[in-house]
N, C-alpha and C. Protein backbone atom coordinates (compact mmCIF):
# COMPACT_ATOMS: atom_id res chain seq x y z
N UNK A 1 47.10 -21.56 13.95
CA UNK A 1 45.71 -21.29 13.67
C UNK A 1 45.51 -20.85 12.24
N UNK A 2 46.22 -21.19 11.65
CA UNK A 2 45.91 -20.68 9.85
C UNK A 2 45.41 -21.89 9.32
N UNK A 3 45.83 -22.55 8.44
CA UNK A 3 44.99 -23.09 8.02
C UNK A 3 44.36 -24.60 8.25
N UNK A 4 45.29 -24.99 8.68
CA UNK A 4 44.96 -26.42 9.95
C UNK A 4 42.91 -25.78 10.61
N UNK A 5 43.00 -24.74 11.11
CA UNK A 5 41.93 -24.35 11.48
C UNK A 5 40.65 -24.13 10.86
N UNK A 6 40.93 -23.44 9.68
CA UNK A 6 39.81 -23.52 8.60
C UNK A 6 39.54 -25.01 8.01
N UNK A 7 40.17 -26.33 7.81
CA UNK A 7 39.82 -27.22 7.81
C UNK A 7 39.66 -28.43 8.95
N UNK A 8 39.64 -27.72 10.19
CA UNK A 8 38.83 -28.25 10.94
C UNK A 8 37.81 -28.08 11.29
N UNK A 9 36.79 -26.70 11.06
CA UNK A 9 35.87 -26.52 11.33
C UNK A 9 34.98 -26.41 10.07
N UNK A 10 35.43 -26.82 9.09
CA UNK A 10 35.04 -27.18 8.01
C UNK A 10 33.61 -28.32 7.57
N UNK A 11 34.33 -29.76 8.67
CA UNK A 11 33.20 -30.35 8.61
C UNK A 11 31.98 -30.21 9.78
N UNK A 12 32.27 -29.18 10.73
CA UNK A 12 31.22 -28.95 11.40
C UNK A 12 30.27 -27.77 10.88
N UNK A 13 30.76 -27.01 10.22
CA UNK A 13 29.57 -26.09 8.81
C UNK A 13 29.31 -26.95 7.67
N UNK A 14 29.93 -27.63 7.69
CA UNK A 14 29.42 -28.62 6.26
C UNK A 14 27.91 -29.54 7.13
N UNK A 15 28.07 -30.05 8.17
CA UNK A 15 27.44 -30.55 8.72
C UNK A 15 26.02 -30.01 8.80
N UNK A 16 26.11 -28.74 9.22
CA UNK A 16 25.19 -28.21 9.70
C UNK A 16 24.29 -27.09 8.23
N UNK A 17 25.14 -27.23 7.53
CA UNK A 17 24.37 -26.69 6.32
C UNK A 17 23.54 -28.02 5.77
N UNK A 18 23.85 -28.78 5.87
CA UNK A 18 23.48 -30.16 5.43
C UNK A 18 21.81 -30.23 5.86
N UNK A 19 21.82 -30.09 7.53
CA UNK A 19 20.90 -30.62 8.62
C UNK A 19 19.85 -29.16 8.10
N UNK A 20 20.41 -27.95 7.67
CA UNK A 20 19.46 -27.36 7.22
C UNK A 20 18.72 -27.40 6.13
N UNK A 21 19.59 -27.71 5.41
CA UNK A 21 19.00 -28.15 3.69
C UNK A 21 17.66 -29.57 4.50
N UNK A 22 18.39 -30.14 4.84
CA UNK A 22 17.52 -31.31 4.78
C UNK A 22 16.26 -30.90 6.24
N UNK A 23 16.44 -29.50 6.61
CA UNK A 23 15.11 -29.14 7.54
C UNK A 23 14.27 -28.42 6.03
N UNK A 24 14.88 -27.92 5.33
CA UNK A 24 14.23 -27.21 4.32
C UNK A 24 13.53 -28.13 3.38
N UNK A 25 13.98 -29.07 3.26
CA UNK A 25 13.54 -30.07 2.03
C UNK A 25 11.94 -30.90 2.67
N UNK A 26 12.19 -30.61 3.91
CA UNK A 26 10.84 -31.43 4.53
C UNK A 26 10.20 -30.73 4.61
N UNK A 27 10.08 -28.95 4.70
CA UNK A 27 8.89 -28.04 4.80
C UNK A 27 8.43 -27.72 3.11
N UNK A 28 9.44 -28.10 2.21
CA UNK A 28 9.33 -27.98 0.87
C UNK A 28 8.07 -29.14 0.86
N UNK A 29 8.23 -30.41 1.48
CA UNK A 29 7.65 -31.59 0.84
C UNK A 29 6.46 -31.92 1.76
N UNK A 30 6.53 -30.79 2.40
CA UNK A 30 4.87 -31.01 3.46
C UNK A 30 3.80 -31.48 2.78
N UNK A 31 2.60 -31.63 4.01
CA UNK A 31 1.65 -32.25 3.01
C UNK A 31 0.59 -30.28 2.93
N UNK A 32 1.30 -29.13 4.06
CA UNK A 32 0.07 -28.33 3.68
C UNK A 32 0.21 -28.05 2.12
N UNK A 33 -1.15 -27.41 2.30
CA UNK A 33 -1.30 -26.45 0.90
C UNK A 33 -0.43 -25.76 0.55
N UNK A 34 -0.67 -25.00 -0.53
CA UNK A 34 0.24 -24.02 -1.00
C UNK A 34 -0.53 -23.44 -2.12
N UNK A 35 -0.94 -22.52 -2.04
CA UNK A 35 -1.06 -21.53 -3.25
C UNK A 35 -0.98 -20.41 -3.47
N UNK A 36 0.18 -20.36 -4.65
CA UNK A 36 0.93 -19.01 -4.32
C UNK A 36 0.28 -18.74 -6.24
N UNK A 37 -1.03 -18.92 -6.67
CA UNK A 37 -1.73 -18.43 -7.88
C UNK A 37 -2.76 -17.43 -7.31
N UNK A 38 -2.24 -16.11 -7.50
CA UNK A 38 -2.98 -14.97 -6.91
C UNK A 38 -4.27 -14.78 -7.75
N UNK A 39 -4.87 -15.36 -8.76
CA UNK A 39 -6.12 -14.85 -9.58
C UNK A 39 -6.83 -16.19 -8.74
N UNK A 40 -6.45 -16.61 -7.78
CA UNK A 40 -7.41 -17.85 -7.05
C UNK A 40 -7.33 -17.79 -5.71
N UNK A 41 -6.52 -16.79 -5.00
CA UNK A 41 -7.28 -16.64 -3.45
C UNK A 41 -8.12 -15.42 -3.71
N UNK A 42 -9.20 -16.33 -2.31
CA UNK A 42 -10.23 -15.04 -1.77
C UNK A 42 -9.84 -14.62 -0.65
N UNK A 43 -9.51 -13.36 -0.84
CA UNK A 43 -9.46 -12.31 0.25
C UNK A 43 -10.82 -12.13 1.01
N UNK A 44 -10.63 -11.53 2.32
CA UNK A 44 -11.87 -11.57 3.07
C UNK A 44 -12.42 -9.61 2.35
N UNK A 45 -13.44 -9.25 2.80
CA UNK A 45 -13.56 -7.15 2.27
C UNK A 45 -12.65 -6.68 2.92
N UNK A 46 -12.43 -7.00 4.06
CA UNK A 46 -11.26 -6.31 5.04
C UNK A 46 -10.36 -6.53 5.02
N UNK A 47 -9.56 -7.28 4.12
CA UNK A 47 -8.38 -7.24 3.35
C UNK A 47 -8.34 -6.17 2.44
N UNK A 48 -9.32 -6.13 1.86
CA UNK A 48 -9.14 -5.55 0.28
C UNK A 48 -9.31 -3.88 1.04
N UNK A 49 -9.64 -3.31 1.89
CA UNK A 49 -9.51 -2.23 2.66
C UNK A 49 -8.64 -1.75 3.34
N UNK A 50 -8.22 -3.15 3.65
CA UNK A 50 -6.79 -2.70 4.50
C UNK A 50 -5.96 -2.49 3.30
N UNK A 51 -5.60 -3.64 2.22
CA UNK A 51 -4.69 -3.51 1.66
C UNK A 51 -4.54 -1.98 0.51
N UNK A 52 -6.10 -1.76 0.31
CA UNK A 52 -6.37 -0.61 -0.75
C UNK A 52 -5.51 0.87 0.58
N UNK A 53 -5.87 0.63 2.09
CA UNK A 53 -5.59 1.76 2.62
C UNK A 53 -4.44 2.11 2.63
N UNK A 54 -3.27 1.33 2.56
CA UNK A 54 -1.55 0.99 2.79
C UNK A 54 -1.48 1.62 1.15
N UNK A 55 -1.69 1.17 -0.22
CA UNK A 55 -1.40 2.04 -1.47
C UNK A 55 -1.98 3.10 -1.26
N UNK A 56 -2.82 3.41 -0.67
CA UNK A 56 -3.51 5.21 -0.63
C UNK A 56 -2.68 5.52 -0.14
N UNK A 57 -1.75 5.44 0.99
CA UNK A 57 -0.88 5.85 1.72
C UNK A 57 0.46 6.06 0.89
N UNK A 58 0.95 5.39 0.47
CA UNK A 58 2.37 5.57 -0.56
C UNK A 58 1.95 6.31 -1.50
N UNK A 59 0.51 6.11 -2.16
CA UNK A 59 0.43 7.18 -3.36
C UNK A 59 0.40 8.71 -2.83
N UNK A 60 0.29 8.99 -1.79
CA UNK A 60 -0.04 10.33 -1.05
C UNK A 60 1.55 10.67 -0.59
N UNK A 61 2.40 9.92 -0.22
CA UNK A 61 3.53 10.12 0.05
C UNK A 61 4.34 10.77 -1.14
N UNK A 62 4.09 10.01 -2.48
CA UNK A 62 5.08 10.01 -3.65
C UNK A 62 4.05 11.28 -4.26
N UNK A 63 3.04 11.51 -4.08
CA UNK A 63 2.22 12.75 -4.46
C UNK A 63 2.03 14.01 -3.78
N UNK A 64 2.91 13.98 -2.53
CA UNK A 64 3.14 14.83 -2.11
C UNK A 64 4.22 15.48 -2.61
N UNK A 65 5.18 14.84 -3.00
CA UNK A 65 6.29 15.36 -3.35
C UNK A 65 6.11 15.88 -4.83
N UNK A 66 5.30 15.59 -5.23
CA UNK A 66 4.96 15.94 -6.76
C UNK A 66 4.40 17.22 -6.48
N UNK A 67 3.28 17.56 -5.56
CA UNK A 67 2.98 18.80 -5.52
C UNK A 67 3.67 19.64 -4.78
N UNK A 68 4.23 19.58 -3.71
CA UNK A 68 5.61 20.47 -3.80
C UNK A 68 6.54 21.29 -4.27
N UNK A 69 6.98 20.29 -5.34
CA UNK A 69 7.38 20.53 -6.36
C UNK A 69 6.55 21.71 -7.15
N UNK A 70 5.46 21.35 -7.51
CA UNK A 70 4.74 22.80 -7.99
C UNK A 70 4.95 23.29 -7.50
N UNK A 71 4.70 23.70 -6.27
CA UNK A 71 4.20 24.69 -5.41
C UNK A 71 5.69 25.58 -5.59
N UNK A 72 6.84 24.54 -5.44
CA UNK A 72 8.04 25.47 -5.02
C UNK A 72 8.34 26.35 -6.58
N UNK A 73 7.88 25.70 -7.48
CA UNK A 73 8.03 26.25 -9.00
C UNK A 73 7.33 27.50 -9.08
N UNK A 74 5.85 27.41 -8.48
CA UNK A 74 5.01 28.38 -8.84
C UNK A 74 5.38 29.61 -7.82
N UNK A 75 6.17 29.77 -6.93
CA UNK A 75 6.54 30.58 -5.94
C UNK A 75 7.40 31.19 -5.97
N UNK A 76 8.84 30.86 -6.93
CA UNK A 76 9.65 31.00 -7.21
C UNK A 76 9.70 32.73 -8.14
N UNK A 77 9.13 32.46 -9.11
CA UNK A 77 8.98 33.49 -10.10
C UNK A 77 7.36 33.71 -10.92
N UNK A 78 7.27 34.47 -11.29
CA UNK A 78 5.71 34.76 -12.43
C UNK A 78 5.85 33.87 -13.93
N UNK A 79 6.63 33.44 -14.10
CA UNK A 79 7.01 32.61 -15.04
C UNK A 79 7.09 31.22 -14.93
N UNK A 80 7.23 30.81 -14.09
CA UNK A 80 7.23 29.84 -13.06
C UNK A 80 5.58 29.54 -12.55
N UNK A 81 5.04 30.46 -12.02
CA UNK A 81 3.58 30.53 -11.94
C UNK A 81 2.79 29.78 -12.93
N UNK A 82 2.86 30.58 -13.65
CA UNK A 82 2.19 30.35 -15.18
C UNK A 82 2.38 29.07 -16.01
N UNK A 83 3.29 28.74 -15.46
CA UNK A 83 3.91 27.40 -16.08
C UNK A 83 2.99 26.28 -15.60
N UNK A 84 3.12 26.37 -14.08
CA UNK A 84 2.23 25.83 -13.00
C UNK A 84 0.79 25.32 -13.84
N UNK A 85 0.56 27.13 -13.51
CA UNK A 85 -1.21 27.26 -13.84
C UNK A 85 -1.78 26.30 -15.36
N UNK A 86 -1.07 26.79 -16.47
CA UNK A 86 -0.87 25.83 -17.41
C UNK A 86 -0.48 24.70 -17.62
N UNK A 87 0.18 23.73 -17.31
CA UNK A 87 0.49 22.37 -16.65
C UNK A 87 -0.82 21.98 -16.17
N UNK A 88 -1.76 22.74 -14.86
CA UNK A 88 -2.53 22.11 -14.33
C UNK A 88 -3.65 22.32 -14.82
N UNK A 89 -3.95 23.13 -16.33
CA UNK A 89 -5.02 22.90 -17.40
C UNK A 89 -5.46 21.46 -17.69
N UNK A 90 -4.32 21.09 -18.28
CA UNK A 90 -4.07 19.66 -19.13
C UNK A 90 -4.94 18.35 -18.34
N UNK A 91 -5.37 18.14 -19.40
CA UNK A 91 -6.46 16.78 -18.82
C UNK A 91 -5.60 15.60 -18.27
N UNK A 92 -4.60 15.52 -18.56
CA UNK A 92 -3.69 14.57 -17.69
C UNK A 92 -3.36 15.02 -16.20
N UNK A 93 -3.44 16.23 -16.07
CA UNK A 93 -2.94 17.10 -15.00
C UNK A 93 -4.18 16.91 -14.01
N UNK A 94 -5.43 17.18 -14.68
CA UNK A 94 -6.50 16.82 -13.85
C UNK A 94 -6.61 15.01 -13.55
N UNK A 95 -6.28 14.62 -14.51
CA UNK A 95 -6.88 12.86 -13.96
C UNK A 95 -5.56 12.56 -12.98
N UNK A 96 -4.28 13.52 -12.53
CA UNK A 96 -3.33 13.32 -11.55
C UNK A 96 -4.15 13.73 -10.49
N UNK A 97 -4.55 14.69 -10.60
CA UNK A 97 -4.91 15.66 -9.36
C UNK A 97 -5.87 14.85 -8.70
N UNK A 98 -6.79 14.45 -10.08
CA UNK A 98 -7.97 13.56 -9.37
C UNK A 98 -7.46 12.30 -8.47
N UNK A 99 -6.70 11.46 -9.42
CA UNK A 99 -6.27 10.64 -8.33
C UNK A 99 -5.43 10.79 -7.48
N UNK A 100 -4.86 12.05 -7.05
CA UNK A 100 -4.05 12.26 -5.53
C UNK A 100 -5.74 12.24 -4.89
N UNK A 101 -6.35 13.63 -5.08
CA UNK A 101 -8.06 13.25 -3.84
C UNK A 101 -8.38 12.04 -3.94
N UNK A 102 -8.69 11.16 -4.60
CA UNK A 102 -9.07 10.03 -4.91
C UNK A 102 -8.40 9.39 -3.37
N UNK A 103 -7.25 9.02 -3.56
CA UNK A 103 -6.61 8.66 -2.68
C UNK A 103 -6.37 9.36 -1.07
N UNK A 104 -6.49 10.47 -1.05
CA UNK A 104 -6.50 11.49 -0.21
C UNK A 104 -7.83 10.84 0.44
N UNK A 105 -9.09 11.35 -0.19
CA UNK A 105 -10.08 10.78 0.18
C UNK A 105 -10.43 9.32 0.62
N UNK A 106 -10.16 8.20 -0.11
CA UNK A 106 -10.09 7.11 0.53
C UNK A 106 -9.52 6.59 1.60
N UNK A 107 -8.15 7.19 1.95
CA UNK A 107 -7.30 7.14 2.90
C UNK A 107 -8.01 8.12 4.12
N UNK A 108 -8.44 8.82 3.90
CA UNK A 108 -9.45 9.84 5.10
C UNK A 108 -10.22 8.68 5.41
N UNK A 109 -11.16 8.23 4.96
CA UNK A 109 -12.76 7.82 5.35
C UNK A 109 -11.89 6.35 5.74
N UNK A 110 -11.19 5.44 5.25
CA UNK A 110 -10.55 4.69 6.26
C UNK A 110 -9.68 4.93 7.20
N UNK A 111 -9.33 5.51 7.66
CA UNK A 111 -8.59 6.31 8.21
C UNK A 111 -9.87 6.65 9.93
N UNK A 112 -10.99 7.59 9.20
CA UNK A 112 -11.91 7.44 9.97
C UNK A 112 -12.53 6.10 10.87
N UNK A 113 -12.42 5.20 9.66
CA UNK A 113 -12.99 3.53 10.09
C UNK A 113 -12.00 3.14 11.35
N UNK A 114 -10.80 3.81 11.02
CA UNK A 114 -9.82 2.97 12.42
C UNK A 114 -9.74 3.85 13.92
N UNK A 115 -10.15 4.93 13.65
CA UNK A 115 -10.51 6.19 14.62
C UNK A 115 -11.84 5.26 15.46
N UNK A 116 -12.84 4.64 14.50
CA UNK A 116 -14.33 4.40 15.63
C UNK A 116 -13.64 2.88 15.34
N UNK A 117 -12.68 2.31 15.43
CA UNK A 117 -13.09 0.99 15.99
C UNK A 117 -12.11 1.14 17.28
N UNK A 118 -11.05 2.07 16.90
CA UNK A 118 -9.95 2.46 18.44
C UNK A 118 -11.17 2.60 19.31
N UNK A 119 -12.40 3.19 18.95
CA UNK A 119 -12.69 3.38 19.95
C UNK A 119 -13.96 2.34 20.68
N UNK A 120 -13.66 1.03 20.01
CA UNK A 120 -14.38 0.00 20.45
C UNK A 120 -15.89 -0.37 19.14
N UNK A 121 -15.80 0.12 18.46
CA UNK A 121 -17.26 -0.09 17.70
C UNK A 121 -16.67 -0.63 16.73
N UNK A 122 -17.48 -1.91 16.32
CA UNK A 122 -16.76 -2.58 14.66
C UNK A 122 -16.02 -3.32 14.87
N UNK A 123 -15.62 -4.15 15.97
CA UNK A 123 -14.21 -4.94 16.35
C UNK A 123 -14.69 -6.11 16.44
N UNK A 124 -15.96 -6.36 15.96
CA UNK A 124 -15.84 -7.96 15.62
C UNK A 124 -15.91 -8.42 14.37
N UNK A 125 -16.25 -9.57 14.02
CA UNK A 125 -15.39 -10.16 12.75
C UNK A 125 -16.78 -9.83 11.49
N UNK A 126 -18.16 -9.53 12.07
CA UNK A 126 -18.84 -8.86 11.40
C UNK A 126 -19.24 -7.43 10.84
N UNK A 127 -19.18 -6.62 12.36
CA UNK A 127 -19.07 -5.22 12.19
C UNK A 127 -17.87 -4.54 11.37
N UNK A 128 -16.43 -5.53 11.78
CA UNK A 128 -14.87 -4.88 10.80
C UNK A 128 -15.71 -5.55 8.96
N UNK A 129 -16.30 -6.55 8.95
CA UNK A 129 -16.91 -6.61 7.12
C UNK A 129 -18.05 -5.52 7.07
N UNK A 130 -18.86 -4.79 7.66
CA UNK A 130 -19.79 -4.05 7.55
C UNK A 130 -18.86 -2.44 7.51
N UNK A 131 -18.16 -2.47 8.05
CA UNK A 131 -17.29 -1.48 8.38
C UNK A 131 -16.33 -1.14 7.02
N UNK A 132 -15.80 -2.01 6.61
CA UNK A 132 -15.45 -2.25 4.96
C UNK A 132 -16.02 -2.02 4.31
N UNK A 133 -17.31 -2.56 4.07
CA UNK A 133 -18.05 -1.83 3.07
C UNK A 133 -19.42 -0.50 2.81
N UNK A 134 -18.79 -0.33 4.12
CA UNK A 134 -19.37 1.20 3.97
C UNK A 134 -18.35 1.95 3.37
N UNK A 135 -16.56 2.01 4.18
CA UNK A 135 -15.47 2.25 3.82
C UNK A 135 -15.53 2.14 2.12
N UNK A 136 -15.62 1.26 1.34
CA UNK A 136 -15.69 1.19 -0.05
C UNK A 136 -17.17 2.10 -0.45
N UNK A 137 -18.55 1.69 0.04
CA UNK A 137 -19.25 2.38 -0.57
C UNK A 137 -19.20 4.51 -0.92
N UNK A 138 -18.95 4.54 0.73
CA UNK A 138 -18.60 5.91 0.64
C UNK A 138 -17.23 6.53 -0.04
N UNK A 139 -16.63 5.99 0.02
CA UNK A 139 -15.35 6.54 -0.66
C UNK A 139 -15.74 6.71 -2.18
N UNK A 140 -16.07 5.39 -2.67
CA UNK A 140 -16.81 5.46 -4.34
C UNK A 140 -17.44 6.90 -4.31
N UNK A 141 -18.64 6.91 -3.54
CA UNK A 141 -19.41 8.05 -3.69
C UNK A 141 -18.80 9.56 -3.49
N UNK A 142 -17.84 9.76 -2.71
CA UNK A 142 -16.79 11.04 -2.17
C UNK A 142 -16.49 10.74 -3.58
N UNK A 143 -15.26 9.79 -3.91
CA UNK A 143 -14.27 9.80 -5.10
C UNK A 143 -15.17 10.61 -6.42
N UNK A 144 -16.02 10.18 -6.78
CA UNK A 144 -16.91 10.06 -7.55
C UNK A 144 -17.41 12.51 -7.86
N UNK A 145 -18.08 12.38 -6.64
CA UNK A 145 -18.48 13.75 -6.63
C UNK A 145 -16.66 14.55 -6.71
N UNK A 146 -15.85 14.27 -6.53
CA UNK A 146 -14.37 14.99 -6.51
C UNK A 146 -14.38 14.78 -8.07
N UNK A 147 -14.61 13.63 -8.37
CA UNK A 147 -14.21 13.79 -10.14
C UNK A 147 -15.29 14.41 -11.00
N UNK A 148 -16.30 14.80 -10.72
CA UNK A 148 -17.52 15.91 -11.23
C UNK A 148 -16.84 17.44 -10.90
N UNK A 149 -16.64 17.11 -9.58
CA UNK A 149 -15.99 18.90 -9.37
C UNK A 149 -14.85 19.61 -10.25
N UNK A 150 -13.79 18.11 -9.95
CA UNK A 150 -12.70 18.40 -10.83
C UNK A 150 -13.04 18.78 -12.48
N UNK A 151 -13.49 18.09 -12.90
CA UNK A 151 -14.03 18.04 -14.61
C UNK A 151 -14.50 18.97 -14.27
C-alpha cells in the first residue's frame, strides 16, 4: 500500500477535480446576470436599515471596550481621573462620544422597530419600508438633538 496506491487513486481525483472545474466553468459562463459594481445596485430602505443596524452593533461592541478602558483608568487613581476628565474635553473626544450615542441611539430605535414587528405590526413588504423610514427619520432627529447636547 505505499506507493502503487497513491498512483492508483490518482486518476480517480484527477477525474473528479476535472468534472468540478468543468461544473464551475458552466456557472462562470451562465447566461444570469452578474453585478458585482456596488455604486450601481439599488438596495431596497430596509436594507439600508438593516445593514446600517448590524455596523451600529460592532461600533458599540469595539466602543465599549474603549470606554471601559476609561472608566478602569479613571478609577484606578486621582491622576488617572483627571487624565480621563481631560481627554474627554478635547473636541475629538466629543465627536467619539458623539458617535458611540449616535450609534447607541440608532441601534435602540431599530432595535425598537424589531420589538413591534415580533410583535406582528410592519411585517409586510410595505409597512417593513414605512417602518424604515421612520427608523431613519427618527434616529436623524435623536442623533441630531445628542449632538446639540453634546457641543
Amino acid at each position: 500500500m505505499g506507493d502503487g496506491y497513491l498512483t492508483s487513486a490518482l486518476p480517480d481525483n484527477f477525474a473528479l477535480i476535472v468534472r468540478a472545474l468543468s461544473v464551475i466553468k458552466k456557472a462562470v459562463n451562465s447566461q444570469r446576470p452578474v453585478n458585482l459594481d456596488l455604486r450601481t445596485i439599488k438596495l431596497p430602505v430596509t436594507a439600508y436599515t438593516s445593514i446600517l443596524h448590524r455596523i451600529s452593533g460592532v461600533i458599540l461592541f469595539v466602543g465599549i471596550a474603549v470606554l471601559l478602558y476609561g472608566l478602569d483608568k479613571s478609577l484606578t487613581s486621582e491622576e488617572g481621573f483627571a487624565e480621563v476628565k481631560e481627554c474627554l474635553t478635547s473636541p475629538l473626544a466629543k465627536f467619539v462620544i458623539w458617535g458611540l450615542l449616535s450609534a447607541l441611539l440608532y441601534h435602540l430605535v431599530a432595535g425598537v422597530r424589531h420589538l413591534i414587528m415580533d410583535m406582528g405590526i410592519g411585517e409586510t413588504l410595505e409597512g417593513g419600508k414605512l417602518g424604515s423610514k421612520i427608523v431613519l427619520v427618527v434616529s436623524a432627529v435623536v442623533i441630531v438633538l445628542v449632538g446639540v447636547w453634546i457641543w
